[in-house]
C-alpha atoms as a PDB file:
ATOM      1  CA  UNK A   1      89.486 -11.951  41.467  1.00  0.00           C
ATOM      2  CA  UNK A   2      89.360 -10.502  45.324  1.00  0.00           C
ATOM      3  CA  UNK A   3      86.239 -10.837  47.095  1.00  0.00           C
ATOM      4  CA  UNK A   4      85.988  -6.903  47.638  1.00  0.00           C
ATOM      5  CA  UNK A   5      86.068  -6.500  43.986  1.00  0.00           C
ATOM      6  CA  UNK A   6      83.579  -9.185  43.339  1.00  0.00           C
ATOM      7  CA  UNK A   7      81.603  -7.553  45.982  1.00  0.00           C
ATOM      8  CA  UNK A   8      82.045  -3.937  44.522  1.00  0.00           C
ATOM      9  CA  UNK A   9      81.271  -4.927  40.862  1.00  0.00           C
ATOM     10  CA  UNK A  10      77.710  -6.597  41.828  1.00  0.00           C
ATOM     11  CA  UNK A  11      77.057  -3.105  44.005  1.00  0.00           C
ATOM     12  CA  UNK A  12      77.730  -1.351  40.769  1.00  0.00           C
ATOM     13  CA  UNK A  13      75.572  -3.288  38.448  1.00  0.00           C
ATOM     14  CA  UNK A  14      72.731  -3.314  40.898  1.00  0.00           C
ATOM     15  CA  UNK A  15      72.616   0.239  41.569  1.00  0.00           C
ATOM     16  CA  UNK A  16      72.512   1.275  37.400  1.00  0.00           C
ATOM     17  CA  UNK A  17      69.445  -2.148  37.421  1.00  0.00           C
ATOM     18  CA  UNK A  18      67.956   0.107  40.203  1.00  0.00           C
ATOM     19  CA  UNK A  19      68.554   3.834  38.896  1.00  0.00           C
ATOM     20  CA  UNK A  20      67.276   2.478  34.895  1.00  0.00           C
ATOM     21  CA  UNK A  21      63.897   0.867  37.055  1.00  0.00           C
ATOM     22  CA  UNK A  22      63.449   3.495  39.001  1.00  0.00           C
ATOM     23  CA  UNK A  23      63.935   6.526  35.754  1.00  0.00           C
ATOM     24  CA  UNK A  24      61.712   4.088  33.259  1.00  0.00           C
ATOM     25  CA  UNK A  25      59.085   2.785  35.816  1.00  0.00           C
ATOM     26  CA  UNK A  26      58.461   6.222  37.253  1.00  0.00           C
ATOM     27  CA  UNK A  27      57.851   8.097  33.884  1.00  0.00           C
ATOM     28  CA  UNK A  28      55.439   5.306  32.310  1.00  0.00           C
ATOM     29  CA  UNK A  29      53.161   5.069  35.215  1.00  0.00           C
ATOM     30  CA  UNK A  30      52.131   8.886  36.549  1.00  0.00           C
ATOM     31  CA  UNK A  31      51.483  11.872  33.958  1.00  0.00           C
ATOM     32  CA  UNK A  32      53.275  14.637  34.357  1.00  0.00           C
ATOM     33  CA  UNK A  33      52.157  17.854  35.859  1.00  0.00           C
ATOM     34  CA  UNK A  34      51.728  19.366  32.921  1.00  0.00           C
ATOM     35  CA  UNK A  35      49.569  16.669  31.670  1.00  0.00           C
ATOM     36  CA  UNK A  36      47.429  16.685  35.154  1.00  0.00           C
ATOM     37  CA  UNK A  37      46.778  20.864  34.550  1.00  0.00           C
ATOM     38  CA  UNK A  38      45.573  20.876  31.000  1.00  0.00           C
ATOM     39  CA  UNK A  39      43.002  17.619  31.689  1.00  0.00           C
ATOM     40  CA  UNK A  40      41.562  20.101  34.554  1.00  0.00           C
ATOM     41  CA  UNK A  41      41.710  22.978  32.552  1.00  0.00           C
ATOM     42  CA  UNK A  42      39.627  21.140  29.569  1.00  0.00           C
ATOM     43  CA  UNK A  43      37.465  19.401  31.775  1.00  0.00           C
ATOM     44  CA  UNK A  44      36.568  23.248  33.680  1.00  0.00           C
ATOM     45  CA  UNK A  45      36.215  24.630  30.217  1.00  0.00           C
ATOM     46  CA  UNK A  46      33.987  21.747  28.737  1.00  0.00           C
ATOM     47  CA  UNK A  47      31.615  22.043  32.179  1.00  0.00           C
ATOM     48  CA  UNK A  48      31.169  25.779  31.986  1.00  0.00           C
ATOM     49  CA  UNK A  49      30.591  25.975  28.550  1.00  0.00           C
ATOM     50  CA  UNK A  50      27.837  23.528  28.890  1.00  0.00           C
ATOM     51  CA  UNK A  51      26.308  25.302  31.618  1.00  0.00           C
ATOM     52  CA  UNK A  52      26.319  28.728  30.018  1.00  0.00           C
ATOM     53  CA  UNK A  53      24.854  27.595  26.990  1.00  0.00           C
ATOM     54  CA  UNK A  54      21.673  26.710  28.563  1.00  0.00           C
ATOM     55  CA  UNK A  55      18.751  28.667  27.745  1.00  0.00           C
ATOM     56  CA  UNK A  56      16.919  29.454  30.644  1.00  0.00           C
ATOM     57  CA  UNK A  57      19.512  31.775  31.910  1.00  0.00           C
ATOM     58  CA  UNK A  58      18.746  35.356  33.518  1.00  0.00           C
ATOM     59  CA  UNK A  59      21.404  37.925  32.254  1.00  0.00           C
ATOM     60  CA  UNK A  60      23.178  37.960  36.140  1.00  0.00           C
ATOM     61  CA  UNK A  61      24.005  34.070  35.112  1.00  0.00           C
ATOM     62  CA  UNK A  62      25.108  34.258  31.680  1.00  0.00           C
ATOM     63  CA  UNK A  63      27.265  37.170  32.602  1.00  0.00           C
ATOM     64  CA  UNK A  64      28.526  35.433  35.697  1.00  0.00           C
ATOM     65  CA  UNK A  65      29.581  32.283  33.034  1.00  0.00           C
ATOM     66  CA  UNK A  66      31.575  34.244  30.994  1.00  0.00           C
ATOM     67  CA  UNK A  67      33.727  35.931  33.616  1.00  0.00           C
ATOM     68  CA  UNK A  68      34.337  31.951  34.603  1.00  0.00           C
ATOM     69  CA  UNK A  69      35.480  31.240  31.407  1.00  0.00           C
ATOM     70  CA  UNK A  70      37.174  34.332  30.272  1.00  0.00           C
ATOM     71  CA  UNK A  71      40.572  32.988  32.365  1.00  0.00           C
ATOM     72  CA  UNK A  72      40.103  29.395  30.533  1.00  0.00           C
ATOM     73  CA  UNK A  73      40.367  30.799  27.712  1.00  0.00           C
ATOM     74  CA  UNK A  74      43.411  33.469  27.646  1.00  0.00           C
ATOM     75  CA  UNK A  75      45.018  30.787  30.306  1.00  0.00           C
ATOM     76  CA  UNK A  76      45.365  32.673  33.466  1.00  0.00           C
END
């Protein structure tokens, strides 16, 4: 076998090591986007539903909880 096509086979069979690594490694270790916005969105919801169920409220507050969670809920 030449040299150049020793050369070019081991640049071949590196690069597909590297692209697998790279597609595999990547996808494990971060969560998507997706994944990032509905853990906000849940953790938003769970934190104003907790503070508009408190009792000692005046009706200004309450209301003013409800318009904060109205987009949570229909997703906007």
């Amino acid at each position: 076998m030449d040299l150049s096509t020793t050369i070019a086979s081991t640049a071949i069979v590196l690069a597909v090591i590297l692209t697998a690594g790279y597609a595999f490694g990547e996808a494990a270790s971060e969560p998507t986007q997706e994944q990032t916005i509905e853990a906000r969105e849940v953790q938003r919801k769970t934190a104003y539903e907790g503070d508009c169920e408190t009792p000692n409220k005046t009706e200004e507050e309450q209301l003013a909880c409800r318009d904060a969670v109205r987009p949570l809920e229909t997703g906007l």
